[in-house]
Protein backbone atom coordinates (compact mmCIF):
# COMPACT_ATOMS: atom_id res chain seq x y z
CA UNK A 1 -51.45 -32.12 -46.08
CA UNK A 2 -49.72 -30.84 -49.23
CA UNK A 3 -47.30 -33.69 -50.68
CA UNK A 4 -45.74 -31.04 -53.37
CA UNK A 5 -42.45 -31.06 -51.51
CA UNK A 6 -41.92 -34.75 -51.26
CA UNK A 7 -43.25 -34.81 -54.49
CA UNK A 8 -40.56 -32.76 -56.10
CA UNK A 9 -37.98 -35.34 -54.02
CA UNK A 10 -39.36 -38.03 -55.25
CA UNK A 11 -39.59 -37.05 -59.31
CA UNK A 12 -36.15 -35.95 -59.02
CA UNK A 13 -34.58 -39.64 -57.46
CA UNK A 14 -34.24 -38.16 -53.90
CA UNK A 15 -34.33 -40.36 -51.19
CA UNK A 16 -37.27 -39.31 -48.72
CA UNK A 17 -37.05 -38.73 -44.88
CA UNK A 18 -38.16 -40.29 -41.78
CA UNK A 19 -40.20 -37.16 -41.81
CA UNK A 20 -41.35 -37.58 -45.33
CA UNK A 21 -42.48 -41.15 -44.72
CA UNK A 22 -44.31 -40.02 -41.59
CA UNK A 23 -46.31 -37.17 -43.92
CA UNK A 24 -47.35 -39.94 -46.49
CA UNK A 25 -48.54 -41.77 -44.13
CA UNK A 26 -50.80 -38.97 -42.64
CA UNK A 27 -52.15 -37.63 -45.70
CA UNK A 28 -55.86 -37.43 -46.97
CA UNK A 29 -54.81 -37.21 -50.53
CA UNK A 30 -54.48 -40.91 -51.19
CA UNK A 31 -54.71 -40.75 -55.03
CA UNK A 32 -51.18 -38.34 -55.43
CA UNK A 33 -49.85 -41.31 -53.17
CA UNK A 34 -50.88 -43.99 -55.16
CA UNK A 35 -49.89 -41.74 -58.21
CA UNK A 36 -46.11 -40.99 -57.11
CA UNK A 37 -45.75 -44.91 -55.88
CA UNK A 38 -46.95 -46.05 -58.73
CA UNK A 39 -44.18 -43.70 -60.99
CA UNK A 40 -41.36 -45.42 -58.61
CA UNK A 41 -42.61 -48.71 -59.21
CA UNK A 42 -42.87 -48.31 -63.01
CA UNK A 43 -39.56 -46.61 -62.43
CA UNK A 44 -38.05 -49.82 -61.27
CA UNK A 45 -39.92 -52.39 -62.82
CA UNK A 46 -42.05 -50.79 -65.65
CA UNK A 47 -45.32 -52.25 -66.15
CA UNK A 48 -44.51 -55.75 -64.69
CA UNK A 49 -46.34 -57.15 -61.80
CA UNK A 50 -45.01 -60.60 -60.93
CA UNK A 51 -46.10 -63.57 -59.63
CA UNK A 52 -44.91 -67.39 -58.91
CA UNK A 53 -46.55 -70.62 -58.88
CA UNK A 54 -45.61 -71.77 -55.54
CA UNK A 55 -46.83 -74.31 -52.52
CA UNK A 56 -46.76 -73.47 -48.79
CA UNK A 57 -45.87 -76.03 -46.11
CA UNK A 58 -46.60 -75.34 -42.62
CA UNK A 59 -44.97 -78.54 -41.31
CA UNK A 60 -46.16 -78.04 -37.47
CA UNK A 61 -48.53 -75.85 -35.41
CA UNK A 62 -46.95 -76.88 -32.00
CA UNK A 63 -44.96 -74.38 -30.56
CA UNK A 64 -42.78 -73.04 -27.62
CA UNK A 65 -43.90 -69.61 -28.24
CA UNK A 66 -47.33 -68.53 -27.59
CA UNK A 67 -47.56 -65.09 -29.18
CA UNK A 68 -50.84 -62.91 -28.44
CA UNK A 69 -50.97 -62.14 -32.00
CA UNK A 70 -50.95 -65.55 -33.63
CA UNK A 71 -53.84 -67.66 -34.04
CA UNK A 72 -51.80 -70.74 -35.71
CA UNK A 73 -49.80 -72.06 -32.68
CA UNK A 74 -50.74 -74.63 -30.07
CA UNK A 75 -49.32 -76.70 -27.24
CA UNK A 76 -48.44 -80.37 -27.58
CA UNK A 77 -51.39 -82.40 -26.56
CA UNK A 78 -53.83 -79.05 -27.88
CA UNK A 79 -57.21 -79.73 -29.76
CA UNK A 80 -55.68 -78.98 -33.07
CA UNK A 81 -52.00 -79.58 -33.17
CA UNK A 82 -50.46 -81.16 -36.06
CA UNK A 83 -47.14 -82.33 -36.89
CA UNK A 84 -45.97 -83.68 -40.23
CA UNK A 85 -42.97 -86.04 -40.98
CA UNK A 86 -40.87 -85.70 -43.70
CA UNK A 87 -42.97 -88.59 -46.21
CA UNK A 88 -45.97 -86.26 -45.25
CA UNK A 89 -44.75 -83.77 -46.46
CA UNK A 90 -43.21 -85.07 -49.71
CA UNK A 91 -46.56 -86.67 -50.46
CA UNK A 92 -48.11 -83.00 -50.43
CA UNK A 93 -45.93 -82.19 -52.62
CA UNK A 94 -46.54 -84.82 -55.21
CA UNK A 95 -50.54 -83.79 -54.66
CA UNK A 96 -52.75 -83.78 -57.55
CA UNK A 97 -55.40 -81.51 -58.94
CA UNK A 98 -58.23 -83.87 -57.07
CA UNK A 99 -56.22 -83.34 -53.36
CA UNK A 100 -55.92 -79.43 -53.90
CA UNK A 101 -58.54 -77.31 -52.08
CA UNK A 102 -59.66 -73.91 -52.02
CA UNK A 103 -61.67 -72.05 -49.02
CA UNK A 104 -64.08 -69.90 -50.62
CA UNK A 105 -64.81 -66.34 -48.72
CA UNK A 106 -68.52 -66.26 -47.35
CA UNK A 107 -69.00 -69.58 -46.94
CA UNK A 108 -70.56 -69.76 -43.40
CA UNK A 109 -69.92 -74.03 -43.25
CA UNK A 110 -66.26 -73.33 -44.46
CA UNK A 111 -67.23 -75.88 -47.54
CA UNK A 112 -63.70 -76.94 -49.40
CA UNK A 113 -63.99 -76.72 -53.55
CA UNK A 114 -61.38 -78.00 -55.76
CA UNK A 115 -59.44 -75.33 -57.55
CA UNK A 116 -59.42 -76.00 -61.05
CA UNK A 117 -57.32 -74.95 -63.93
CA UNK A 118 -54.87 -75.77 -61.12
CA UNK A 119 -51.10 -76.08 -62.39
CA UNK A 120 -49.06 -78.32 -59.92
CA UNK A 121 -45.62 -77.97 -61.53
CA UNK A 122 -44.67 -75.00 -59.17
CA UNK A 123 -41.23 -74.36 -58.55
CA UNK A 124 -40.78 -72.98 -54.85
CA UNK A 125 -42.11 -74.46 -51.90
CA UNK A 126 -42.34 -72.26 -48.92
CA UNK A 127 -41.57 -73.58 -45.53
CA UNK A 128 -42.02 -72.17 -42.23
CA UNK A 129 -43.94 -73.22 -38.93
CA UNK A 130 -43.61 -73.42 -35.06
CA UNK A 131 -40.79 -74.07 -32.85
CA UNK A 132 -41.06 -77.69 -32.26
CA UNK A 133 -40.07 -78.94 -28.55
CA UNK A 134 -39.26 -82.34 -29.36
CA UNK A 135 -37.40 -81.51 -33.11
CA UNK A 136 -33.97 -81.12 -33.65
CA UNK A 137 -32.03 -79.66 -36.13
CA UNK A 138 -31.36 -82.86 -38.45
CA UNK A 139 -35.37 -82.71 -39.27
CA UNK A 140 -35.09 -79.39 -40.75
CA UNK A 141 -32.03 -80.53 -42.41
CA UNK A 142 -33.35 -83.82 -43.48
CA UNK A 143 -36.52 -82.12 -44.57
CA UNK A 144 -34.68 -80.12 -47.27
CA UNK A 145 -32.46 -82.67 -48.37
CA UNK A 146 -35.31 -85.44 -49.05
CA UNK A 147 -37.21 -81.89 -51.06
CA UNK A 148 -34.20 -81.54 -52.96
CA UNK A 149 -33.51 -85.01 -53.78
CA UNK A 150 -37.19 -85.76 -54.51
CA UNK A 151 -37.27 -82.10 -56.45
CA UNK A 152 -33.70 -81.28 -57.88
CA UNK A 153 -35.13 -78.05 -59.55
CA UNK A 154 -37.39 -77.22 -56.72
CA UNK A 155 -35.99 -73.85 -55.42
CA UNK A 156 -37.02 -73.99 -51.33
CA UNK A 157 -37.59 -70.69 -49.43
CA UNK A 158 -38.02 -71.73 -46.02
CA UNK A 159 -37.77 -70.84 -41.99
CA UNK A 160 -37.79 -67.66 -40.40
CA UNK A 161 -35.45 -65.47 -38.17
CA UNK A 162 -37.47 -66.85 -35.27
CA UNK A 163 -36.56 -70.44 -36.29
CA UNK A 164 -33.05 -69.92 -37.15
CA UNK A 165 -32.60 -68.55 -33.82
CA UNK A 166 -34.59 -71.53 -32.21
CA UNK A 167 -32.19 -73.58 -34.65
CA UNK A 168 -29.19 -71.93 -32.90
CA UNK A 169 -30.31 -72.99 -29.39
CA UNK A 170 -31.35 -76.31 -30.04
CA UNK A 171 -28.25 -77.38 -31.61
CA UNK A 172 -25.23 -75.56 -29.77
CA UNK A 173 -24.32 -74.18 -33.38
CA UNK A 174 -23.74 -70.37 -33.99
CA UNK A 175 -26.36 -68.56 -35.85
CA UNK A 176 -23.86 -68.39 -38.50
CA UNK A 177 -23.31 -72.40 -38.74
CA UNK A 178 -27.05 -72.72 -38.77
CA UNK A 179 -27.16 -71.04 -41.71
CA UNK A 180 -24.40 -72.63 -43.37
CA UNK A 181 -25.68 -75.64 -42.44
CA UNK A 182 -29.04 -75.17 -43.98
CA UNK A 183 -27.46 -74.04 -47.36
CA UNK A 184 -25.30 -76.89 -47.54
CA UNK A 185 -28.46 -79.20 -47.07
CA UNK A 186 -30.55 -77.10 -49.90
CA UNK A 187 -31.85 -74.03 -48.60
CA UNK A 188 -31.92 -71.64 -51.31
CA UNK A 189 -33.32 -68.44 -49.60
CA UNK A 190 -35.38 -67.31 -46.56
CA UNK A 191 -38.98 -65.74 -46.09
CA UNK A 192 -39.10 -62.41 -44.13
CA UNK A 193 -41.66 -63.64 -41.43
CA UNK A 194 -40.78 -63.25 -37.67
CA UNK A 195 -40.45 -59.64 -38.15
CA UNK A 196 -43.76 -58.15 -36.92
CA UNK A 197 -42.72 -54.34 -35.81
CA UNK A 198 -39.12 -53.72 -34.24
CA UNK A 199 -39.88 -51.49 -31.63
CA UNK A 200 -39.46 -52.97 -28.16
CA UNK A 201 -42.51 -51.72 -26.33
CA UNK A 202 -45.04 -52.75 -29.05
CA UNK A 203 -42.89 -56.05 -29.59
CA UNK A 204 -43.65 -56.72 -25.69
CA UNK A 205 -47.08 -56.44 -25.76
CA UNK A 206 -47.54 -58.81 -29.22
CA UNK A 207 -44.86 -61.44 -28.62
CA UNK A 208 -42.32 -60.95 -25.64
CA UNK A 209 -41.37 -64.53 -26.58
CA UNK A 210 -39.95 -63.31 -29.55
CA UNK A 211 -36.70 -62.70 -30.78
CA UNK A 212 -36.22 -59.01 -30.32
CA UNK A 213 -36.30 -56.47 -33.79
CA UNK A 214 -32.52 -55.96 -32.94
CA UNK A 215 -31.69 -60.04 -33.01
CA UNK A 216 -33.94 -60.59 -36.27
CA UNK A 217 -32.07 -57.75 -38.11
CA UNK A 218 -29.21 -59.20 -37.29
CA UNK A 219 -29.85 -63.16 -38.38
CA UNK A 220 -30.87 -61.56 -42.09
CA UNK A 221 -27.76 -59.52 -42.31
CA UNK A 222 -26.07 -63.11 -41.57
CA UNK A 223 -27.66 -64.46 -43.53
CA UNK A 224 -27.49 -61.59 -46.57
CA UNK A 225 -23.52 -62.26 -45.38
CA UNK A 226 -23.38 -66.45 -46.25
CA UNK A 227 -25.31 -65.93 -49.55
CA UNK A 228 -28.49 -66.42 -48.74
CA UNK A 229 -31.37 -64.25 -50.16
CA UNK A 230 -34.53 -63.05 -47.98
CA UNK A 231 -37.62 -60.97 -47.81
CA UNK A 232 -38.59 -58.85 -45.14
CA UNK A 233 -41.91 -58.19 -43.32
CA UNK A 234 -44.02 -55.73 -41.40
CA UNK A 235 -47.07 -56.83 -39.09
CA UNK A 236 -49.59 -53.75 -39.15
CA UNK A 237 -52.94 -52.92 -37.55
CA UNK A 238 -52.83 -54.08 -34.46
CA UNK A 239 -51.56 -52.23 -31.19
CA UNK A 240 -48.62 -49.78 -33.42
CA UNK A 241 -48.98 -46.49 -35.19
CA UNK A 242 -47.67 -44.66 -38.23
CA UNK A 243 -44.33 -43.84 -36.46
CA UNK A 244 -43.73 -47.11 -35.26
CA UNK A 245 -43.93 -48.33 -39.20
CA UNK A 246 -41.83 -46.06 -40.13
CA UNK A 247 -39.36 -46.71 -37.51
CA UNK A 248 -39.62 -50.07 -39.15
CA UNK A 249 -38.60 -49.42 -42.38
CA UNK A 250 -36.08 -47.27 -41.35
CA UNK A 251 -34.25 -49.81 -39.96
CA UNK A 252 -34.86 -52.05 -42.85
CA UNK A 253 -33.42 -49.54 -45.10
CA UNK A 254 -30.49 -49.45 -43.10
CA UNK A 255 -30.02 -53.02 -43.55
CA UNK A 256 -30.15 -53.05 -47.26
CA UNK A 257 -28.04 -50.56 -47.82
CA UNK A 258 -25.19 -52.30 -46.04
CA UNK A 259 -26.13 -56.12 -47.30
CA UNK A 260 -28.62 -55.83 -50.27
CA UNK A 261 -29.97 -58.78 -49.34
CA UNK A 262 -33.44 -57.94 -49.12
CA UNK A 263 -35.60 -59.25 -52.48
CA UNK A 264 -39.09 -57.85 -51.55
CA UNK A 265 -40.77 -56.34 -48.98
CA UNK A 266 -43.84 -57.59 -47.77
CA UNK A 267 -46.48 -55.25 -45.34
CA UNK A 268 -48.93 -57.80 -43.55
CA UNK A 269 -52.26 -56.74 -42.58
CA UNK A 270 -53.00 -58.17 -39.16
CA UNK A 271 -56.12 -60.27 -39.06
CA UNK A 272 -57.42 -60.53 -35.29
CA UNK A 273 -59.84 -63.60 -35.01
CA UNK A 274 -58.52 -65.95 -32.48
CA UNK A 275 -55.72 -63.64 -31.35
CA UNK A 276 -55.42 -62.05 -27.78
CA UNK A 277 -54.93 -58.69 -28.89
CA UNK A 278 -57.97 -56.86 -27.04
CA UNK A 279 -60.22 -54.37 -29.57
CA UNK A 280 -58.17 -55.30 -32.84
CA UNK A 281 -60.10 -55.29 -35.98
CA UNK A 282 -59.08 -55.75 -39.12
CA UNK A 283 -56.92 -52.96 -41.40
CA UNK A 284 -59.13 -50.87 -43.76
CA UNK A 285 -58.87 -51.31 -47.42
CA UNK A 286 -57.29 -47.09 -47.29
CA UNK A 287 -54.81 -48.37 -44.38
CA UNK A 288 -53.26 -50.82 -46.52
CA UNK A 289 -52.66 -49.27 -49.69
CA UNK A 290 -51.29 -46.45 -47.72
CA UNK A 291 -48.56 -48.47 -46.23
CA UNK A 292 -48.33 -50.13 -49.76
CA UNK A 293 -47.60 -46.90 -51.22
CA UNK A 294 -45.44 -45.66 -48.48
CA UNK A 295 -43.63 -48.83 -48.18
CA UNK A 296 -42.31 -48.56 -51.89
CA UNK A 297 -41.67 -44.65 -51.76
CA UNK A 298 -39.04 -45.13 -48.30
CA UNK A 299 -38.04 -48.67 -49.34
CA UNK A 300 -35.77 -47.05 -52.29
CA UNK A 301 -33.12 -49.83 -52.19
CA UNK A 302 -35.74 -52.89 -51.66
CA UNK A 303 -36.02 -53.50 -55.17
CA UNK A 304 -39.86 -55.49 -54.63
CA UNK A 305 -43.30 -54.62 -52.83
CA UNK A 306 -45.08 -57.61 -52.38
CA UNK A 307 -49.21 -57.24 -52.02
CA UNK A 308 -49.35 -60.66 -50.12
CA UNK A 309 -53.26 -61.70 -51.62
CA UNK A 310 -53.29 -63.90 -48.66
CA UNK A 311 -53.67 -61.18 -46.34
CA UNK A 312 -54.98 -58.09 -48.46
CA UNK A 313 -57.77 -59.81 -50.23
CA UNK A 314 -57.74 -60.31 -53.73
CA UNK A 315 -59.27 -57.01 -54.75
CA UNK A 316 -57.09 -54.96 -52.82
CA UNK A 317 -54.31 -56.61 -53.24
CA UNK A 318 -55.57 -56.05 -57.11
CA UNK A 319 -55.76 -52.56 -56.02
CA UNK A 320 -52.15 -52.13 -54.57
CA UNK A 321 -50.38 -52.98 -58.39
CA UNK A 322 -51.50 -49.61 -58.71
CA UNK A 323 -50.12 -47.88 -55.40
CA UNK A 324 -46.48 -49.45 -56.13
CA UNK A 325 -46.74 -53.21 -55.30
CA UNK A 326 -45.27 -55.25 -58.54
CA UNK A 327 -45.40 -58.46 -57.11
CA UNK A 328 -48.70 -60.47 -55.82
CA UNK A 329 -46.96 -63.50 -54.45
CA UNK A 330 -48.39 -66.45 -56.29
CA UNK A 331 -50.45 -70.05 -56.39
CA UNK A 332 -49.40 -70.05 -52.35
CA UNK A 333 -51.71 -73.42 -52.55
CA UNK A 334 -52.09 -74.60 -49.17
CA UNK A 335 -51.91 -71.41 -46.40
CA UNK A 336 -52.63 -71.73 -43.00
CA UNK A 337 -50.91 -69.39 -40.65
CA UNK A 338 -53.35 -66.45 -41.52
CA UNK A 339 -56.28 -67.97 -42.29
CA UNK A 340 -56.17 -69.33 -38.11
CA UNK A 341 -56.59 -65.83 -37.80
CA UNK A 342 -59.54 -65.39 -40.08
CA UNK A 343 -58.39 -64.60 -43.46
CA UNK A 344 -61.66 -63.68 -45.75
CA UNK A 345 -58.87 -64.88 -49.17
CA UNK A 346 -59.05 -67.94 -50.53
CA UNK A 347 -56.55 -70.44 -49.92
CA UNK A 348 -54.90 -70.91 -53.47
CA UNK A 349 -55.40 -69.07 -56.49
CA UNK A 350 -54.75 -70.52 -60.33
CA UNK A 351 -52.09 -69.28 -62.57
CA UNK A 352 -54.97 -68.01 -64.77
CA UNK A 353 -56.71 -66.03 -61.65
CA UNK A 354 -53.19 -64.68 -61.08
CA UNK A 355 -52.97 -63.17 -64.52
CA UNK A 356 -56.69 -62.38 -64.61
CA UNK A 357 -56.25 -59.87 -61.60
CA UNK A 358 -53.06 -58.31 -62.54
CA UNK A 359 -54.38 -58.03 -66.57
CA UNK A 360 -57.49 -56.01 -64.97
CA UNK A 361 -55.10 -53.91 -63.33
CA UNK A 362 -53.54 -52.50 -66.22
CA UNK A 363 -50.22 -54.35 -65.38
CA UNK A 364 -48.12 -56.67 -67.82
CA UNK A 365 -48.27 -60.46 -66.14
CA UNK A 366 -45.05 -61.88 -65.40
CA UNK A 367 -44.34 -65.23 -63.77
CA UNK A 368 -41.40 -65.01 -61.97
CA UNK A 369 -38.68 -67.34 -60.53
CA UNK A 370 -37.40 -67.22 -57.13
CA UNK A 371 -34.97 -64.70 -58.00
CA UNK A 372 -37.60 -62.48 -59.99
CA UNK A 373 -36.30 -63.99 -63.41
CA UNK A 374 -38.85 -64.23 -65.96
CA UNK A 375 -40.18 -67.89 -66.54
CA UNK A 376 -40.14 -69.00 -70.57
CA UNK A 377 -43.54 -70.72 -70.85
């Protein structure tokens, strides 16, 4: 399919179509795609790719929701559940090189190796997890207040739409008051999880739990509204198609051009082991520097594409710095949501693999803030 219309939109600044998007993603001729994705990312960024040293916390398994695509959850009293308190957690946090681990890809016993060269002085911790039955809203809230008084500095990203809303009914407080609440207690900015694909059919058949598309859009633009900062996601490869991505983004394009709220976007490969989503496989390397590429040539006002390592793989996550991702996440440390679902990645990478990768992809290292400020080393 020839791409030398959309081309000549995208050289000159023009914002592409629906339509356009929909062409992309169809197209055999993956290297012009990379090509003009790339030029917008350079366009925005230059050279940069980004990254952050940062530690996730997954504070409990046990959920009320029991979606077909997640292998992390389980049911009070399951073979597996966890919860942490609030001194559990704050001890991870003060881990040393010694307690940090690293699951290396291939290995059929699942062996544990320490990661060395490891740097714990990160500066965001990233918290999300399942909807407790038994928590209320003063854990969250105490849970970011004993972070920031333990870690003045320590810039917290933490809890999805889906737990915001869950938030909201467990307290009696508006969605609004949640939020405010939150801030008020620490929260500095929120991930983009939750938001799997928006349209209500395939939403059904993943996670009718769930929060619809419609609900999630609107806790971000909330939360865009108090202040607060967020990413935004996109779950594909499982039961959608190119249109229903698109449809996606639309909507998230909407969004930012109202609130410019949105930081980054971040496309998530699905990864099927121990889901219930019948005949999924995992995304090909192609499929997911497509929707990289795609994902930063609609997303013109979403100022970040984030190739989440975690999910892509190193190598093509390596791969999509040069099909318009700038940003690879970062240290990540201690991730467990995907890797229930059978993540072949590692579970924490060093500063120095960071800037190894991005180096042998041509791009300029830059370790990032929260906020995508440059960090003075």
């Amino acid at each position: 399919m020839p791409l030398d219309k959309i081309e000549k939109k995208i050289l000159s600044g023009k914002r592409i179509t629906p339509e356009d998007a929909l062409d992309l993603f169809n197209t055999d001729d993956i290297y012009s795609l990379g090509r003009l994705a790339n030029h917008v990312a350079v366009s925005k960024n230059g050279n940069r790719a980004y990254f952050i040293q940062n530690h996730h916390i997954n504070p409990t398994n046990i959920c009320v929701n029991r979606c077909k695509f997640c292998a992390f959850s389980r049911s009070k009293g399951d073979n597996g559940a966890y919860e942490l308190s609030i001194p559990e957690i704050i001890k991870k946090l003060r881990a040393k090189n010694s307690d940090i681990s690293s699951h290396k890809p291939g290995n059929k016993k699942n062996l544990r190796t320490p990661v060395t060269g490891y740097n714990p002085t990160f500066s965001e911790v990233h918290i999300v997890g399942g909807l407790h039955p038994d928590w209320s809203l003063n854990y969250y809230l105490d849970l970011i207040r004993t972070i920031k008084t333990s870690y003045p500095n320590m810039h917290i990203k933490a809890f999805t739409a889906v737990e915001i809303d869950y938030f909201s009914k467990i307290s009696g407080l508006s969605l609004k008051n949640v939020l405010l609440s939150l801030k008020e207690a620490g929260l500095d900015t929120m991930p983009g999880g939750g938001a799997e694909i928006f349209n209500s059919r395939i939403r059904k058949s993943l996670c009718p739990e769930k929060i619809s598309g419609s609900k999630w859009l609107g806790i971000m633009e909330t939360a865009h509204s108090v202040g607060i900062k967020t990413n935004a996601t996109m779950l594909y490869g499982h039961v959608e198609n190119y249109k229903h991505r698109v449809e996606h983004m639309q909507k998230l394009r909407n969004i930012q051009d109202k609130t410019g709220g949105f930081q980054a976007f971040i496309p998530l490969a699905f990864h099927p082991l121990n889901t219930k989503i019948d005949g999924a496989k995992y995304t090909s390397g192609i499929d997911d520097l497509k929707t990289v590429a795609v994902s930063r040539l609609f997303l013109d006002n979403i100022p970040h594409i984030k190739a989440y390592w975690i999910m892509l793989g190193e190598k093509i996550a390596q791969l999509a710095l040069i099909f318009g991702a700038d940003d690879l996440d970062g240290t990540i440390i201690e991730e467990k949501i995907t890797h229930s679902a059978g993540a072949l990645s590692g579970i924490a990478l060093t500063k120095k693999e960071l800037v190894n990768l991005i180096q042998k992809a041509g791009k300029v290292p830059v370790e990032r803030d929260s906020f995508y400020m440059p960090v003075l080393n």
